[in-house]
C-alpha atoms as a PDB file:
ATOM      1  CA  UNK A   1      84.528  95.821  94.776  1.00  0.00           C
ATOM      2  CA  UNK A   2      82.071  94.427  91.613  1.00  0.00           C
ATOM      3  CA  UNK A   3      81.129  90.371  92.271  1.00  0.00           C
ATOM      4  CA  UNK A   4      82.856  89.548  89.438  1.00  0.00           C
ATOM      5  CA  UNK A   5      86.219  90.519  90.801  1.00  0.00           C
ATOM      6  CA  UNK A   6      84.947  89.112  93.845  1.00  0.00           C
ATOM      7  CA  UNK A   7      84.144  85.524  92.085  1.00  0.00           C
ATOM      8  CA  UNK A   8      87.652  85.585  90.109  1.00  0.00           C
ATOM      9  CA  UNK A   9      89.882  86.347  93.388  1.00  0.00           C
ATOM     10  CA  UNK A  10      87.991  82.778  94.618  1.00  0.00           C
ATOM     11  CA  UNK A  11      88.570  81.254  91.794  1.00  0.00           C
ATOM     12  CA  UNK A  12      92.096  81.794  91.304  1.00  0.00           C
ATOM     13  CA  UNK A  13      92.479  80.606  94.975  1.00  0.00           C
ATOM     14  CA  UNK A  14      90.553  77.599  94.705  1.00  0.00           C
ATOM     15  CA  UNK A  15      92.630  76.597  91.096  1.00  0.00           C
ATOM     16  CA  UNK A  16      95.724  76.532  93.364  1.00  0.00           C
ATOM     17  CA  UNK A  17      94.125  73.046  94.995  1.00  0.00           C
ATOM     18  CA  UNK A  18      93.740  69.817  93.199  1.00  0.00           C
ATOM     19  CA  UNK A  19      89.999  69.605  94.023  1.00  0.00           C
ATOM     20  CA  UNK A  20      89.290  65.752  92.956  1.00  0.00           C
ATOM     21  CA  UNK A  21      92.347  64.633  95.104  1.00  0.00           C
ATOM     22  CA  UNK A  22      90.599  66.078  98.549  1.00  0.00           C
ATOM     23  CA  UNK A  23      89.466  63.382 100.888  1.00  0.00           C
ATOM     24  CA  UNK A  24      89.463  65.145 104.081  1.00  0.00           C
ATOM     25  CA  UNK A  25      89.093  69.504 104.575  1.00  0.00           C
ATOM     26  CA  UNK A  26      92.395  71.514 103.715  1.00  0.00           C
ATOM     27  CA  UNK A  27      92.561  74.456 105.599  1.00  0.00           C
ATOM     28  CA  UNK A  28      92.728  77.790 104.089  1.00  0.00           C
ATOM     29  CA  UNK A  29      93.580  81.282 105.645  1.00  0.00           C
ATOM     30  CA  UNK A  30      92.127  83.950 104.359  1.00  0.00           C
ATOM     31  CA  UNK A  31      93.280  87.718 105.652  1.00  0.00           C
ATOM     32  CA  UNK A  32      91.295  90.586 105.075  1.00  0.00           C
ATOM     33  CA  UNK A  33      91.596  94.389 106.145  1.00  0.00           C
ATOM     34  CA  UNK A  34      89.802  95.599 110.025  1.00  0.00           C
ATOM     35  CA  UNK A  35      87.958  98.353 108.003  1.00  0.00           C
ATOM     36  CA  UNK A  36      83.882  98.138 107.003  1.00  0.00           C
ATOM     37  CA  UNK A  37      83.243  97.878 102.994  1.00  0.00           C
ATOM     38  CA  UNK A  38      79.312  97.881 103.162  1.00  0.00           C
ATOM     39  CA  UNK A  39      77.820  95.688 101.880  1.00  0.00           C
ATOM     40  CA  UNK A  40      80.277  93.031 101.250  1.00  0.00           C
ATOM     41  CA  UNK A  41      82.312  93.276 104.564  1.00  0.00           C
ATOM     42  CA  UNK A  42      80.236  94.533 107.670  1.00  0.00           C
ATOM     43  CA  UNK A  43      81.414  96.180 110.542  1.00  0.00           C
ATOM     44  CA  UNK A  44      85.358  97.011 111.505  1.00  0.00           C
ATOM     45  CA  UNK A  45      87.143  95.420 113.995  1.00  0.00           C
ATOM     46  CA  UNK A  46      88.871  92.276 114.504  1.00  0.00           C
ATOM     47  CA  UNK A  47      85.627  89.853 114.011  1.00  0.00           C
ATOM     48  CA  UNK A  48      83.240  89.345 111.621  1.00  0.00           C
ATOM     49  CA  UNK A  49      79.912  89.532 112.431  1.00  0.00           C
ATOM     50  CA  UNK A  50      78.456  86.476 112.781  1.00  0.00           C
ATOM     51  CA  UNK A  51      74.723  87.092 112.142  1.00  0.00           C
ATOM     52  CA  UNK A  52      75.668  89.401 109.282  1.00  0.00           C
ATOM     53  CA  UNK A  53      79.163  89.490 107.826  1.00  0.00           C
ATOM     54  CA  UNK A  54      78.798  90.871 104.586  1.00  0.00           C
ATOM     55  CA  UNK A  55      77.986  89.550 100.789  1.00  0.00           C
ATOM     56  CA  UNK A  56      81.593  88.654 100.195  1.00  0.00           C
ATOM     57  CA  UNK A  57      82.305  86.990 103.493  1.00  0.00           C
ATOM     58  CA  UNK A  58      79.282  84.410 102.834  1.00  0.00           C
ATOM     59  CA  UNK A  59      80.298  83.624  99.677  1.00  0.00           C
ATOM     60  CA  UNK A  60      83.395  82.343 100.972  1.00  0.00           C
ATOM     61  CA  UNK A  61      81.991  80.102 103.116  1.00  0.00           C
ATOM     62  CA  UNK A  62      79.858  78.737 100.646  1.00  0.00           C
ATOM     63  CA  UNK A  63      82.386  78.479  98.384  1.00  0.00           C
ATOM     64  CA  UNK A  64      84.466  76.999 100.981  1.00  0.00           C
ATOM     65  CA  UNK A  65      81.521  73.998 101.793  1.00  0.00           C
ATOM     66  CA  UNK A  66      81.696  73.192  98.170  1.00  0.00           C
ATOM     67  CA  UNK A  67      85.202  72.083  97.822  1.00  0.00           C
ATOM     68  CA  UNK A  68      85.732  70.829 101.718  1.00  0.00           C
ATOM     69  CA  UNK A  69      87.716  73.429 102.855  1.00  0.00           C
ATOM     70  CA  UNK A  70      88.343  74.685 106.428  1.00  0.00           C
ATOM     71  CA  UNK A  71      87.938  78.100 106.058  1.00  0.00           C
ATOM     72  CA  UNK A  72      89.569  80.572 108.718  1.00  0.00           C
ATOM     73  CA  UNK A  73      89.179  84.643 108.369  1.00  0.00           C
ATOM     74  CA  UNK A  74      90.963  87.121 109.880  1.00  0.00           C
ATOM     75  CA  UNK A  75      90.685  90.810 110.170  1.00  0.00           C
ATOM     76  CA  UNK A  76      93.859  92.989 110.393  1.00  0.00           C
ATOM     77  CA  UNK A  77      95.353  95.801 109.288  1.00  0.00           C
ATOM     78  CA  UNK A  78      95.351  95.774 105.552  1.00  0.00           C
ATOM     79  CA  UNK A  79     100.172  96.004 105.360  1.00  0.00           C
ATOM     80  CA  UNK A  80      99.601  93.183 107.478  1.00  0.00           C
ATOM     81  CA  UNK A  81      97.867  91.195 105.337  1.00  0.00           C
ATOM     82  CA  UNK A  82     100.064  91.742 102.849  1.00  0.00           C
ATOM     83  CA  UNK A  83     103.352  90.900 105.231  1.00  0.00           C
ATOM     84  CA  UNK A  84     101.040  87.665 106.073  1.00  0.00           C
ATOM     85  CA  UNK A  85     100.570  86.570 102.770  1.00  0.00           C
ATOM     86  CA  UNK A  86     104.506  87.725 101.507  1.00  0.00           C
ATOM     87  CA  UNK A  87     105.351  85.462 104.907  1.00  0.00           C
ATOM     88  CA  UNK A  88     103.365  82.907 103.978  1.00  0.00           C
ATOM     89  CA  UNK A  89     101.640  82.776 107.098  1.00  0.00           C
ATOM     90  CA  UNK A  90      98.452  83.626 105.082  1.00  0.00           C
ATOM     91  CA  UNK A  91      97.065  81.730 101.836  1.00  0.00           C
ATOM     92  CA  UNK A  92      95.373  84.984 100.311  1.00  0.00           C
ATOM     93  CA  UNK A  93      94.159  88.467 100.992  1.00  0.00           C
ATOM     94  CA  UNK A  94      90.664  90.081 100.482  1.00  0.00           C
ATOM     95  CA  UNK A  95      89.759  92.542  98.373  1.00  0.00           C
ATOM     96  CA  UNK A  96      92.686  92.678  96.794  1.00  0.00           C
ATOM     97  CA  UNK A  97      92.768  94.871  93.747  1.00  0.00           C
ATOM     98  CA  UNK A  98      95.739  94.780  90.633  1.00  0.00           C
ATOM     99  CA  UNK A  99      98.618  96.304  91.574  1.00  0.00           C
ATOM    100  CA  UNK A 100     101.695  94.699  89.897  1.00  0.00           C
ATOM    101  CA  UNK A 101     103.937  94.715  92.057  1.00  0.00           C
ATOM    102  CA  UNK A 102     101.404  92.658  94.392  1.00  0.00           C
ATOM    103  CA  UNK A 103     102.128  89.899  91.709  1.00  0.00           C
ATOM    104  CA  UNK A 104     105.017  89.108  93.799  1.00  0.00           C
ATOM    105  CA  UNK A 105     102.420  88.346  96.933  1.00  0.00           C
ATOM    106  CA  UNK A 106     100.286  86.122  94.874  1.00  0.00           C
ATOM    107  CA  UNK A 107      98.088  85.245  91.093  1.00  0.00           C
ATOM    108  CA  UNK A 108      94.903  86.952  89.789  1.00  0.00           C
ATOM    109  CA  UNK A 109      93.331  85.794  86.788  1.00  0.00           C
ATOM    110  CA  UNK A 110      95.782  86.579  83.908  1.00  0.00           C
ATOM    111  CA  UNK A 111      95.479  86.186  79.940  1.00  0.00           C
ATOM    112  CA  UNK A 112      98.628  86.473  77.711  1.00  0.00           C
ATOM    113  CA  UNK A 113     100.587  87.986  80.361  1.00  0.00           C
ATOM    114  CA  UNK A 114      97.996  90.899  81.194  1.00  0.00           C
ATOM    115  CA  UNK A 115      94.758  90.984  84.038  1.00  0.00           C
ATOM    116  CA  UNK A 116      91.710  89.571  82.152  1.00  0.00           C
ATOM    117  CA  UNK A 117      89.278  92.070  82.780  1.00  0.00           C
ATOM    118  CA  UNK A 118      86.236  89.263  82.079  1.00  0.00           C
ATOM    119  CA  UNK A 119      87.353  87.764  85.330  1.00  0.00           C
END
């Protein structure tokens, strides 16, 4: 996955919060697949490494210190991530490329009814 995708999945979740109304952290779930994608997800398994989880799994967090959130990852299989978010039992999935018929799970960055590739 390219940064920029990276940057516009965050985006597009953090647009789904009315930022200047926060007072206190809103939690946020975040599922991702329990495969390694060196170098922006390290390691497999059901934790992230601590020490050194990957490009894409620290810029969440900072991302997430920004706007006050309470940021909570978990690794699972990726069709449960996707019956997590469908369930709402999850509040977005990482990586995540376009599919349509994920539209049905969730938003990416769209322009005139099509993906904006800029994003």
């Amino acid at each position: 996955m390219i940064p920029s995708v990276v940057i516009a999945i965050v985006l597009a979740i953090t647009l789904a919060f009315p930022s200047p109304a926060w007072t206190s952290a809103t939690k946020l779930l975040l599922a991702t697949d329990d495969t390694p994608g060196n170098p922006w997800i390290i390691g497999g398994g059901s934790q992230l490494s601590p020490q050194l989880p990957g490009i894409e799994i620290e810029l969440y967090r900072l991302m997430a210190a920004r706007l006050n959130l309470q940021l909570e990852m978990v690794r699972i299989p990726w069709k449960r991530c996707l019956s997590e978010v469908k369930q709402g039992r999850a509040d977005g999935i990482f990586p995540a490329s376009f599919k349509p018929e994920r539209l049905s799970l969730g938003v990416y960055p769209m322009r005139n009814g099509k993906l904006d590739p800029s994003k």
